[in-house]
C-alpha atoms as a PDB file:
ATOM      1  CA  UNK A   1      -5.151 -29.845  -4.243  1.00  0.00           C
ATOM      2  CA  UNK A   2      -1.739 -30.473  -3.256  1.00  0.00           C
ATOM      3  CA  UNK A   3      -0.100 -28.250  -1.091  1.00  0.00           C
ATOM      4  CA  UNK A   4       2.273 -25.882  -2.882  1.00  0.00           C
ATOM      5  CA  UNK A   5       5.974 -24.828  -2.970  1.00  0.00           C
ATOM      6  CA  UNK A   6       6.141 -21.067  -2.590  1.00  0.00           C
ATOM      7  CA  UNK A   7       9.287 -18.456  -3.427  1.00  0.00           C
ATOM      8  CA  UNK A   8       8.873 -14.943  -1.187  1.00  0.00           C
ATOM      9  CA  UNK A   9      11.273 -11.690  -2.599  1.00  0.00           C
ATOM     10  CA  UNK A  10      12.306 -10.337  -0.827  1.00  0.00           C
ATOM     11  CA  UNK A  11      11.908 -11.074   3.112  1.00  0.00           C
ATOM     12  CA  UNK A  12      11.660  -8.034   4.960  1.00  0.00           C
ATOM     13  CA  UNK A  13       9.781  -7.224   8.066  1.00  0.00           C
ATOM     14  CA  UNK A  14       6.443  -7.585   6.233  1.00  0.00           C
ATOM     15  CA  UNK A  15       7.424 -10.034   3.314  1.00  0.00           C
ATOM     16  CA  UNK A  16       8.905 -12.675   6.604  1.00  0.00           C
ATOM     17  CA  UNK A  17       6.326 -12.261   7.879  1.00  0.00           C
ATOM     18  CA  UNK A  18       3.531 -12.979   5.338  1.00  0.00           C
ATOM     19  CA  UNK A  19       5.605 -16.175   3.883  1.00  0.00           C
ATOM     20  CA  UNK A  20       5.295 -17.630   7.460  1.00  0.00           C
ATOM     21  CA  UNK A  21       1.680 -17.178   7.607  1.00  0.00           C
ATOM     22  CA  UNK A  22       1.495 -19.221   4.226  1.00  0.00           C
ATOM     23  CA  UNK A  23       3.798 -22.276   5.649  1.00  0.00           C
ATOM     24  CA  UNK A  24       1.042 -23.447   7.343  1.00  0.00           C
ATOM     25  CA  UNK A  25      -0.517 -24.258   3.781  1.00  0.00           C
ATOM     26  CA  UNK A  26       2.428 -24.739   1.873  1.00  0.00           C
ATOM     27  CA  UNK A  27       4.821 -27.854   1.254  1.00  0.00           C
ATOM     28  CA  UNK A  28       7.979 -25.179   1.543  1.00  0.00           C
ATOM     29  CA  UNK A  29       8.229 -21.293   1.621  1.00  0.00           C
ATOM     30  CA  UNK A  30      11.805 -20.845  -0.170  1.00  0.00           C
ATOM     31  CA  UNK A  31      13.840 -18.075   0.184  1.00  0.00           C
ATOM     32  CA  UNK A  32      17.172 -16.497  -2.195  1.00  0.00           C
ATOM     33  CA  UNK A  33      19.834 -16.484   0.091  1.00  0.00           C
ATOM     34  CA  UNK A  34      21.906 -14.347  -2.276  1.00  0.00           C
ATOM     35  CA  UNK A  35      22.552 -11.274  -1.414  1.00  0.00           C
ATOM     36  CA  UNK A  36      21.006 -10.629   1.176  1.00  0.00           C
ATOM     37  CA  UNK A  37      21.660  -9.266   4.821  1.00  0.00           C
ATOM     38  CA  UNK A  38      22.170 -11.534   8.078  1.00  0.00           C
ATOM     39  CA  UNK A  39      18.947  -9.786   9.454  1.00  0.00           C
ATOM     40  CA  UNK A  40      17.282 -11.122   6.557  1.00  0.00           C
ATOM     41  CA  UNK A  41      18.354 -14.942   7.001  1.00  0.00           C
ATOM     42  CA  UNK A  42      16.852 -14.075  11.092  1.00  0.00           C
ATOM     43  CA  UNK A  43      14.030 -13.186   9.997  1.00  0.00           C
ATOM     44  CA  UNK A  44      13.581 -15.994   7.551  1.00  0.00           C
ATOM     45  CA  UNK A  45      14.463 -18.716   9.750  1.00  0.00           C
ATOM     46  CA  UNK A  46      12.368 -16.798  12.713  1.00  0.00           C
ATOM     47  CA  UNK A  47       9.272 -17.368  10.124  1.00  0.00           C
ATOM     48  CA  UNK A  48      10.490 -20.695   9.145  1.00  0.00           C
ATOM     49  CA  UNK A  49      11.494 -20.450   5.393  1.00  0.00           C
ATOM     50  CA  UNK A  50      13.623 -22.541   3.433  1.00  0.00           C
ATOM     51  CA  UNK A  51      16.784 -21.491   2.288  1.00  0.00           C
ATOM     52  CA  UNK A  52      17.980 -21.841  -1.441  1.00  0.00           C
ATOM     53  CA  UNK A  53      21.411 -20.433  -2.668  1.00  0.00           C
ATOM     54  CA  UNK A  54      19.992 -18.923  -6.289  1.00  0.00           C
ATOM     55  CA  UNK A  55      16.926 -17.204  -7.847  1.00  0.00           C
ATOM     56  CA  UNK A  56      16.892 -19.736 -10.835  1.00  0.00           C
ATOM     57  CA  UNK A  57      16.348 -22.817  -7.956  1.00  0.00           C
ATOM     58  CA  UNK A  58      13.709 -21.020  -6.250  1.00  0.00           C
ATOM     59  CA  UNK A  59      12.139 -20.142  -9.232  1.00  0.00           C
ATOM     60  CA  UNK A  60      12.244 -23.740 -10.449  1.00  0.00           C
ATOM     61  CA  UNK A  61      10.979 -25.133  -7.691  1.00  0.00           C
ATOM     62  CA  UNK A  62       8.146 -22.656  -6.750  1.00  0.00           C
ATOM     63  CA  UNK A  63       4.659 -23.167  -7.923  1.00  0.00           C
ATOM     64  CA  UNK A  64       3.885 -19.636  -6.651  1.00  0.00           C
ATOM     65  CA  UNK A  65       5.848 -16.568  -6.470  1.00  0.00           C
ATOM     66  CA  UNK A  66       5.233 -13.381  -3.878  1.00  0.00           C
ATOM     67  CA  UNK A  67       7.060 -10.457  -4.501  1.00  0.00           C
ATOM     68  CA  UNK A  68       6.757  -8.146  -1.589  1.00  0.00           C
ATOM     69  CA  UNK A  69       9.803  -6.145  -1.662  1.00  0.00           C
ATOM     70  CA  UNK A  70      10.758  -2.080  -1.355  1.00  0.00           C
ATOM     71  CA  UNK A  71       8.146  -0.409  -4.616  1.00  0.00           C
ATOM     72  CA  UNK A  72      11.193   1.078  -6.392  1.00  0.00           C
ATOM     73  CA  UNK A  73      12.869  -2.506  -7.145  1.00  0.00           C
ATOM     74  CA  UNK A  74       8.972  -4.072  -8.306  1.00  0.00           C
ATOM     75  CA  UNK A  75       9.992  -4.060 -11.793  1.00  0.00           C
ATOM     76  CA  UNK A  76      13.634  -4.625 -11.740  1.00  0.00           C
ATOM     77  CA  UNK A  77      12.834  -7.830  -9.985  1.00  0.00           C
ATOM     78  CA  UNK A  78      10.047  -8.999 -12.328  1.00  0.00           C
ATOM     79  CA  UNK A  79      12.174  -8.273 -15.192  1.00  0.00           C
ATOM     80  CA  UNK A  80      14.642 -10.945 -13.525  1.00  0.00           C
ATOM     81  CA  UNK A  81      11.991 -13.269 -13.225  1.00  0.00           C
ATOM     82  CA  UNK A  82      10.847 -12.884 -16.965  1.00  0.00           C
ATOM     83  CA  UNK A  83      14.445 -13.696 -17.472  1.00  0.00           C
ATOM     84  CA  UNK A  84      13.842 -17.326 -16.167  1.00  0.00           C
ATOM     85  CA  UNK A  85      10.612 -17.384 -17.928  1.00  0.00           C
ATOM     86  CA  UNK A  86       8.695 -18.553 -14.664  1.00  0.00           C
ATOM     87  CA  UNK A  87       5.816 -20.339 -15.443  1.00  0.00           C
ATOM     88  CA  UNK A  88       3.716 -20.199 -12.251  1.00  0.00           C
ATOM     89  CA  UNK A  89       1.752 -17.976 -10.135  1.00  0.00           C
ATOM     90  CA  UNK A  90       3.239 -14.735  -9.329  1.00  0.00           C
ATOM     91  CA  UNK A  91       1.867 -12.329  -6.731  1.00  0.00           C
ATOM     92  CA  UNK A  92       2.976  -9.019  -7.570  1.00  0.00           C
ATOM     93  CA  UNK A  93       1.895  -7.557  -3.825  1.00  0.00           C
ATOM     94  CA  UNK A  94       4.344  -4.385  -3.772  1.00  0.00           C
ATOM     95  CA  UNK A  95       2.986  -0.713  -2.975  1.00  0.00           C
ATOM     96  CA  UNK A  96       2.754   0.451  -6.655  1.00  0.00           C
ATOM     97  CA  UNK A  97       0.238   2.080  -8.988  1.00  0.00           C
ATOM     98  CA  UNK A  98      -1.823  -0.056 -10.980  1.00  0.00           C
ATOM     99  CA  UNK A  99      -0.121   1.206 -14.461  1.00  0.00           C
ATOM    100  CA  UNK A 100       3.123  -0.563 -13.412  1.00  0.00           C
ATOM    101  CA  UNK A 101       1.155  -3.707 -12.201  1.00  0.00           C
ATOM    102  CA  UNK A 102       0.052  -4.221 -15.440  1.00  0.00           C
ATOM    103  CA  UNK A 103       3.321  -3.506 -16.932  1.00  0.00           C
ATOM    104  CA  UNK A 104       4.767  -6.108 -14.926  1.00  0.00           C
ATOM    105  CA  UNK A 105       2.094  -8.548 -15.662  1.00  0.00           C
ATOM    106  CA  UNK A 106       2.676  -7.688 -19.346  1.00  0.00           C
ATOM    107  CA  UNK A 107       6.383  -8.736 -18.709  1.00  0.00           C
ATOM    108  CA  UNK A 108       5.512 -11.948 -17.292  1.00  0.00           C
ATOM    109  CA  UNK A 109       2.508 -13.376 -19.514  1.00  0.00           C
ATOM    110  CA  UNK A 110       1.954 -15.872 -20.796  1.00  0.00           C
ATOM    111  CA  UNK A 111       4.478 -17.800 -19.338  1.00  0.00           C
ATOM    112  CA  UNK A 112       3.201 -16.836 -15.714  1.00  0.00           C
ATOM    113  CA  UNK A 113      -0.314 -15.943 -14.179  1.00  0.00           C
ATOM    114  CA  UNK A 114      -0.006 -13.141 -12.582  1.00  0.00           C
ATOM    115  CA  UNK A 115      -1.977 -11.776  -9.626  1.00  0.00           C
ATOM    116  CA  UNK A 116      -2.173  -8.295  -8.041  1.00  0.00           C
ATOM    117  CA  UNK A 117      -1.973  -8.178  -4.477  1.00  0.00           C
ATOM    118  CA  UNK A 118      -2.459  -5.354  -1.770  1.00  0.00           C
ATOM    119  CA  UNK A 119      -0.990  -5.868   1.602  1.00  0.00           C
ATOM    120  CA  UNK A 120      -3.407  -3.233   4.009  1.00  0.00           C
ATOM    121  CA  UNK A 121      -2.348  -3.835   8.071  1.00  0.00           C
ATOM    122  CA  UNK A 122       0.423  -4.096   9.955  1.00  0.00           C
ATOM    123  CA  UNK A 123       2.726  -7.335   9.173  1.00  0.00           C
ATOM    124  CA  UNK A 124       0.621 -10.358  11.025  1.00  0.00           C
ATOM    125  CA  UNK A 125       2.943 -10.563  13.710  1.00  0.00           C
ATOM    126  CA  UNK A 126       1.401 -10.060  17.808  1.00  0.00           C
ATOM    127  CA  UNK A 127      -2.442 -10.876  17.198  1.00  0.00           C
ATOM    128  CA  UNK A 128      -2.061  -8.450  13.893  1.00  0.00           C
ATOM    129  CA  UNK A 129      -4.186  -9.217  10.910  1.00  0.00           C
ATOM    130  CA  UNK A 130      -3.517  -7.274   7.996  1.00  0.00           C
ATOM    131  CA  UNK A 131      -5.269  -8.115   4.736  1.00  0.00           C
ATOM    132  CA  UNK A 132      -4.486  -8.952   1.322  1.00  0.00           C
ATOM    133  CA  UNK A 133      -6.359  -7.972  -1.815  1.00  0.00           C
ATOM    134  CA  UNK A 134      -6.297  -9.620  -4.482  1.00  0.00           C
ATOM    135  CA  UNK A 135      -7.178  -9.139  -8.255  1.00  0.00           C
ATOM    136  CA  UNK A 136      -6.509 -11.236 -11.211  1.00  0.00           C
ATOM    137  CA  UNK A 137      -7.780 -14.507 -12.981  1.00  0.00           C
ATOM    138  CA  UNK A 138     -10.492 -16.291 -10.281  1.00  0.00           C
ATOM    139  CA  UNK A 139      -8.390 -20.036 -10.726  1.00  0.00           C
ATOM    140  CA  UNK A 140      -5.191 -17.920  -9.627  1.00  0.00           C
ATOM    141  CA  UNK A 141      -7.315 -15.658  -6.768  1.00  0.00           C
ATOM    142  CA  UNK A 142      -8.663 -18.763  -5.383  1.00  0.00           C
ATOM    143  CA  UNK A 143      -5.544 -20.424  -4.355  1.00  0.00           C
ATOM    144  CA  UNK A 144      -3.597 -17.905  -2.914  1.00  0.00           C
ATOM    145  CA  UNK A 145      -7.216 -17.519  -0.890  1.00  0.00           C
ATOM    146  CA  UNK A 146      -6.406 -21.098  -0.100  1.00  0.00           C
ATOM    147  CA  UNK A 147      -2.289 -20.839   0.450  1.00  0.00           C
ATOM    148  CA  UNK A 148      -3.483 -18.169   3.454  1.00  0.00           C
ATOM    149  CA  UNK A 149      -6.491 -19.904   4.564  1.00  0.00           C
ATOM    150  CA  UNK A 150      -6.657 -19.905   8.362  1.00  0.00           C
ATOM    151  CA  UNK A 151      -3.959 -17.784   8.413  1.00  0.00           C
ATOM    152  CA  UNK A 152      -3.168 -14.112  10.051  1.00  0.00           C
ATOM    153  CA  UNK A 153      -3.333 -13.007   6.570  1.00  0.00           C
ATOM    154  CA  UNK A 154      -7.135 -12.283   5.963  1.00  0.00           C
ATOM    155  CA  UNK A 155      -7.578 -12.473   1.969  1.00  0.00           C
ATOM    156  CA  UNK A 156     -10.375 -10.527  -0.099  1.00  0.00           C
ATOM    157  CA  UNK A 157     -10.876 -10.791  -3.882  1.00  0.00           C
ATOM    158  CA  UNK A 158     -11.874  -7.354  -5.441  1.00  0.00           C
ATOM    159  CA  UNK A 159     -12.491  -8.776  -9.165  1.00  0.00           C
ATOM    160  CA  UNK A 160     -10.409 -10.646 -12.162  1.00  0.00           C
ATOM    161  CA  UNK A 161      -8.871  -7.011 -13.227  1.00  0.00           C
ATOM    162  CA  UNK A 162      -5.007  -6.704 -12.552  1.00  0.00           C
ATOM    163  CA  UNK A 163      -4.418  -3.396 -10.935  1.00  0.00           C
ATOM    164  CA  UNK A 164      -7.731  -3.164  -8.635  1.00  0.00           C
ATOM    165  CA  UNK A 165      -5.525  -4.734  -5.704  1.00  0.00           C
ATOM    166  CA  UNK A 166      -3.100  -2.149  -5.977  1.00  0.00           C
ATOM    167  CA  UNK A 167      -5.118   1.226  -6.506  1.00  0.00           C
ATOM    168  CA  UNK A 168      -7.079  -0.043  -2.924  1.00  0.00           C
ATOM    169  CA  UNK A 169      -3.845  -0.150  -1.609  1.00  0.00           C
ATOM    170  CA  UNK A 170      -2.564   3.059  -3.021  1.00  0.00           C
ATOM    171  CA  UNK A 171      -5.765   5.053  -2.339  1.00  0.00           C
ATOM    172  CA  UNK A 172      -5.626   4.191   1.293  1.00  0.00           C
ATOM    173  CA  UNK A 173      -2.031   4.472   1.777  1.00  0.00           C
ATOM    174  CA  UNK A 174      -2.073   8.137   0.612  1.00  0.00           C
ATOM    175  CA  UNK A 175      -4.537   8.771   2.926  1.00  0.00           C
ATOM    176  CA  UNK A 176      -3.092   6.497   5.710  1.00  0.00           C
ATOM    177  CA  UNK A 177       0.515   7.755   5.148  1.00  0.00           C
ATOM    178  CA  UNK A 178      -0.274  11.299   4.508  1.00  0.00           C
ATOM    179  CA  UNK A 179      -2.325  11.912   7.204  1.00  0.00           C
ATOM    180  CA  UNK A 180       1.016  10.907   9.646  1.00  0.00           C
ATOM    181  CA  UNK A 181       2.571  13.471   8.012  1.00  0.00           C
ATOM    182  CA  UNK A 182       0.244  16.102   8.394  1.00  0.00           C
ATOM    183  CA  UNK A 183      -0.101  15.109  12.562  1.00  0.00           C
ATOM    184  CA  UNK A 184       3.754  15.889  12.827  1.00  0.00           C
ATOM    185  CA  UNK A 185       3.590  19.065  10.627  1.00  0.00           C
ATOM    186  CA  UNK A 186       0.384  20.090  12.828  1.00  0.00           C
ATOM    187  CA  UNK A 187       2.263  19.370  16.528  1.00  0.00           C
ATOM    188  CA  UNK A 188       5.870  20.520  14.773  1.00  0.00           C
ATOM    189  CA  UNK A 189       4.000  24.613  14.410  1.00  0.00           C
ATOM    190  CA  UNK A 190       2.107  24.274  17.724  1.00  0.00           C
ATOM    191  CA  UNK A 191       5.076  23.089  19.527  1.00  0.00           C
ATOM    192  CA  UNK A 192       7.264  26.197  17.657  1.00  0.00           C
ATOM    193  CA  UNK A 193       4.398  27.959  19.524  1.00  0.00           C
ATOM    194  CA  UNK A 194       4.425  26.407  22.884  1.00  0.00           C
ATOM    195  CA  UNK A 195       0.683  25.111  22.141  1.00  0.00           C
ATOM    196  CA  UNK A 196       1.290  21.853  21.205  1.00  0.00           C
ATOM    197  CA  UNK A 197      -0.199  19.870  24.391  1.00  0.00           C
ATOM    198  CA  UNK A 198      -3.114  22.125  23.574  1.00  0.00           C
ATOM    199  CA  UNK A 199      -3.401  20.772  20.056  1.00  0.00           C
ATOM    200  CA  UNK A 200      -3.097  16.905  21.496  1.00  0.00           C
ATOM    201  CA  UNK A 201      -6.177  18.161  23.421  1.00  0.00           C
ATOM    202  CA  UNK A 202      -8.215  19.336  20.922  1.00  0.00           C
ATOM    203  CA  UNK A 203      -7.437  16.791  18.447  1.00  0.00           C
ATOM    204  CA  UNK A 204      -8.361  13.990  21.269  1.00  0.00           C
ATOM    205  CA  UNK A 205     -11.798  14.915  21.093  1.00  0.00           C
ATOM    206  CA  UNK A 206     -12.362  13.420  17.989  1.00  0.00           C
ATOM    207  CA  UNK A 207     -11.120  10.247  17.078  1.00  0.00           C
ATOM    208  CA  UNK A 208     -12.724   8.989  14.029  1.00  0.00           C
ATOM    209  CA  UNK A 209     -11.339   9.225  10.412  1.00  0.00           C
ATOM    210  CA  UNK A 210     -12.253  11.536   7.852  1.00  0.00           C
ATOM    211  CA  UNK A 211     -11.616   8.686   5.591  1.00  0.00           C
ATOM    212  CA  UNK A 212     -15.140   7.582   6.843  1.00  0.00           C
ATOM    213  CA  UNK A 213     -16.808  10.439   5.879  1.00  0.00           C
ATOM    214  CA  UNK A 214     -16.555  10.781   1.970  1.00  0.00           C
ATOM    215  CA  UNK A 215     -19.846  12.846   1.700  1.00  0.00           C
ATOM    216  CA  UNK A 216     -18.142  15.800   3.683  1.00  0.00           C
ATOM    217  CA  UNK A 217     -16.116  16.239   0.957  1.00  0.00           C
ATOM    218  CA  UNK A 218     -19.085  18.655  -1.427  1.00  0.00           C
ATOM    219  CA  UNK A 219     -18.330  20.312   2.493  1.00  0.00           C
ATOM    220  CA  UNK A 220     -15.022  20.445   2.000  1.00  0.00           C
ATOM    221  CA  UNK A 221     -15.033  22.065  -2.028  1.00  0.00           C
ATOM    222  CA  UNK A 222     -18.010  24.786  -0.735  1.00  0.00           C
ATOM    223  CA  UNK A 223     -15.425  25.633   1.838  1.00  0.00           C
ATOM    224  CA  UNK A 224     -11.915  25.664  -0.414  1.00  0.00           C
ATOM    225  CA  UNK A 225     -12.435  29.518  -1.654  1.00  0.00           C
ATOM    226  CA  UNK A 226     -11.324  30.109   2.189  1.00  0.00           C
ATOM    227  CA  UNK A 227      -9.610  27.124   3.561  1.00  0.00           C
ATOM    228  CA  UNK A 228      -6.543  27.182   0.450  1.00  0.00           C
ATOM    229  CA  UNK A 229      -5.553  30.918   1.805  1.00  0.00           C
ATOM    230  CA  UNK A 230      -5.672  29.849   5.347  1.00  0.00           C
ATOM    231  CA  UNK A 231      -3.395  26.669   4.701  1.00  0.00           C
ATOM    232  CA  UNK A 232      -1.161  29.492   2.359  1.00  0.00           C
ATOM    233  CA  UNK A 233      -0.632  30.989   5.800  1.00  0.00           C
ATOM    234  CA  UNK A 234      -0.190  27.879   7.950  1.00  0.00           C
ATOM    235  CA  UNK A 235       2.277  26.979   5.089  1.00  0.00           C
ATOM    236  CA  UNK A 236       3.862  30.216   6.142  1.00  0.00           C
ATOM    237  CA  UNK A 237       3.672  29.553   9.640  1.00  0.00           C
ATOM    238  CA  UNK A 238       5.536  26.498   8.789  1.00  0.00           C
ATOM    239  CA  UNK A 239       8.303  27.883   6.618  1.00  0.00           C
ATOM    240  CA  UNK A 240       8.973  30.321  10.080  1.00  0.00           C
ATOM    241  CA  UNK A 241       9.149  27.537  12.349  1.00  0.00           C
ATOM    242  CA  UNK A 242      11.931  25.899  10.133  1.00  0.00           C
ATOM    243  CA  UNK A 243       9.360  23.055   8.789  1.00  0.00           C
ATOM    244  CA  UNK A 244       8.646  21.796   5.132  1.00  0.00           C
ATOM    245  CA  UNK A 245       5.915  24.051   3.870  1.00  0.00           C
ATOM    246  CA  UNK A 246       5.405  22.048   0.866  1.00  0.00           C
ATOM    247  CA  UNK A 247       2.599  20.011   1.753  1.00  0.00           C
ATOM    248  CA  UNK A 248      -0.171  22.388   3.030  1.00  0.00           C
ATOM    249  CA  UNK A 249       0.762  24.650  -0.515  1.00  0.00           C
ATOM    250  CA  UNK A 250      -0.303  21.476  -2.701  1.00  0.00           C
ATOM    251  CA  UNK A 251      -3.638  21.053  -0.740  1.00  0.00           C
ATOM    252  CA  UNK A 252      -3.987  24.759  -1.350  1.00  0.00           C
ATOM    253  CA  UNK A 253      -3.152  24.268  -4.714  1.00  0.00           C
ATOM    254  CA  UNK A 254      -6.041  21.104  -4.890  1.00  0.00           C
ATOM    255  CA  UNK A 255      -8.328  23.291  -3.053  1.00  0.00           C
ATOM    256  CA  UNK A 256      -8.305  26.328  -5.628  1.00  0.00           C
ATOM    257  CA  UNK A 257      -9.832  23.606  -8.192  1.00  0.00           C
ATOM    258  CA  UNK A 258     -13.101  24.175  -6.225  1.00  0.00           C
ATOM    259  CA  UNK A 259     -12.619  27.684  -6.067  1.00  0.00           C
ATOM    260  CA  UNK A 260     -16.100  28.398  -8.659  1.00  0.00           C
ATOM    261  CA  UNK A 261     -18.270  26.321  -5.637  1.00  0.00           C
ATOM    262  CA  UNK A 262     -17.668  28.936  -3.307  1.00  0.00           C
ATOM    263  CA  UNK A 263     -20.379  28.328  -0.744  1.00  0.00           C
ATOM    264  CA  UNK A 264     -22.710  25.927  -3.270  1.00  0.00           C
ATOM    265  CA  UNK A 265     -24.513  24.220  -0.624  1.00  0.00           C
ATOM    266  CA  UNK A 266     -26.093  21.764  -3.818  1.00  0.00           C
ATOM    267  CA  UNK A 267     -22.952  20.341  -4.368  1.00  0.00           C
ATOM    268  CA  UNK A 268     -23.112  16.772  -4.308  1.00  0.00           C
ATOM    269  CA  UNK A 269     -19.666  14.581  -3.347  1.00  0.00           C
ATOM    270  CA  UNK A 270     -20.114  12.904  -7.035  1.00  0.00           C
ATOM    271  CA  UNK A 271     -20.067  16.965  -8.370  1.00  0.00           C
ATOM    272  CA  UNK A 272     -17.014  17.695  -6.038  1.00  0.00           C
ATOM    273  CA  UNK A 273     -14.768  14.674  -7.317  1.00  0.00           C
ATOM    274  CA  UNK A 274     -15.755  15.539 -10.980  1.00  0.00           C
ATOM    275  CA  UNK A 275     -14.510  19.304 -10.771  1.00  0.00           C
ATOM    276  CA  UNK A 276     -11.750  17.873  -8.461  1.00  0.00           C
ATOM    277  CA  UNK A 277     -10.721  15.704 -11.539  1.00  0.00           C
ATOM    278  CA  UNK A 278     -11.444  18.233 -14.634  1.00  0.00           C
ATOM    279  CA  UNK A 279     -10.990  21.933 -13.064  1.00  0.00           C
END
């Protein structure tokens, strides 16, 4: 197959970075000048894409589209590109729930193919090699597997239904994300304390992700009749140390849906997500 033009929106840190990766496949990676900052056109010519002064020439001359830009803008920017009633491939790999993949790909067909795209990793930049998942129509999967072949950017193919790509991506990010959030809200109330070194301590001990361990989550629902009230009161303990409490009172809040398996050592983790989803 002949090598393909390719048109990345927008090039940040992690969109630069992934269009560079697919040069080595591609007969041009073209970028929209327009608009954009001057640490945009560095990063673009530190990646090695081509310059072009207008969406409608980029979209005219790209075979295959990436859209990798901030998740707010996702369907603003598809809705330009339905404007110019692309007709290629268009990888809608932004950070957003499956419902508004599908709405975009419902904006774009029939005149494009589109394919859903998950970016999990770190931009593939200093030996970093993130991945992208893909779902969509096999022809379409199979050659952005081939634009990134031998690549930083690892590609895996979860299935031909738009919107798998993106709830993988979502599903770990919330964990991912979260769980940052939750280390500087735990080391925020031990240093208020004086106890934070201690915390680093404790917490060093174990280094693995809970992530891994789905099954302790029937644990975790035997165990919410007590742990909600004692994240109440860290939420408290939070709200005194001049920190967003918010956070530990929605896990309460999710914990009281498990409130009726106080201490049911039978529960299974298929039992647990059930009552998790229809308290």
């Amino acid at each position: 197959m002949d090598q393909p033009t390719v048109g990345i929106l927008h090039p940040g840190s992690m969109g630069a970075a992934v269009a560079g990766c697919a040069t080595a496949n591609a007969a041009a990676v073209l970028w929209c000048e327009a608009g954009r900052s001057a640490a945009s056109a560095a990063r673009a010519a530190e990646f090695g894409l081509t310059p072009v002064s207008a969406l409608p020439e980029l979209l005219d001359r790209s075979d295959i589209v990436i859209s990798l830009c901030p998740p707010a803008a996702a369907e603003e920017l598809a809705s330009d590109i339905a404007e110019h009633a692309f007709t290629g491939l268009y990888v809608e790999a932004n950070a957003i729930n499956p419902e508004r993949v599908r709405r975009i790909a419902e904006l774009l067909e029939p005149s494009a193919t589109v394919v859903d795209g998950g970016v999990v990793g770190s931009p593939p930049v200093g030996g970093k090699t993130p991945t992208l998942y893909l779902s969509g129509p096999a022809a379409a999967t199979e050659r952005i597997e081939e634009l990134f072949a031998g690549t930083a950017v690892r590609t895996a193919v979860l299935g031909t239904e738009v919107g798998k790509a993106s709830a993988l991506k979502l599903s770990y990010a919330s964990f991912q994300k979260t769980s940052r959030v939750l280390v500087a809200l735990a080391i925020g109330m031990a240093r208020e304390h004086g106890v934070d070194q201690e915390l680093i301590k404790v917490a060093a001990k174990r280094t693995d992700s809970y992530l891994s361990e789905p099954l302790y989550v029937a644990k975790t629902a035997a165990r919410a009749w007590r742990w909600g009230p004692e994240l109440e009161e860290a939420a408290d303990a939070l709200k005194a140390a001049g920190l967003p409490p918010e956070m530990l009172r929605a896990a309460a809040s999710t914990l009281a849906r498990w409130n009726d398996a106080k201490d049911n050592g039978e529960l299974t983790l298929t039992d647990a997500l059930d009552r998790l989803a229809q308290p």
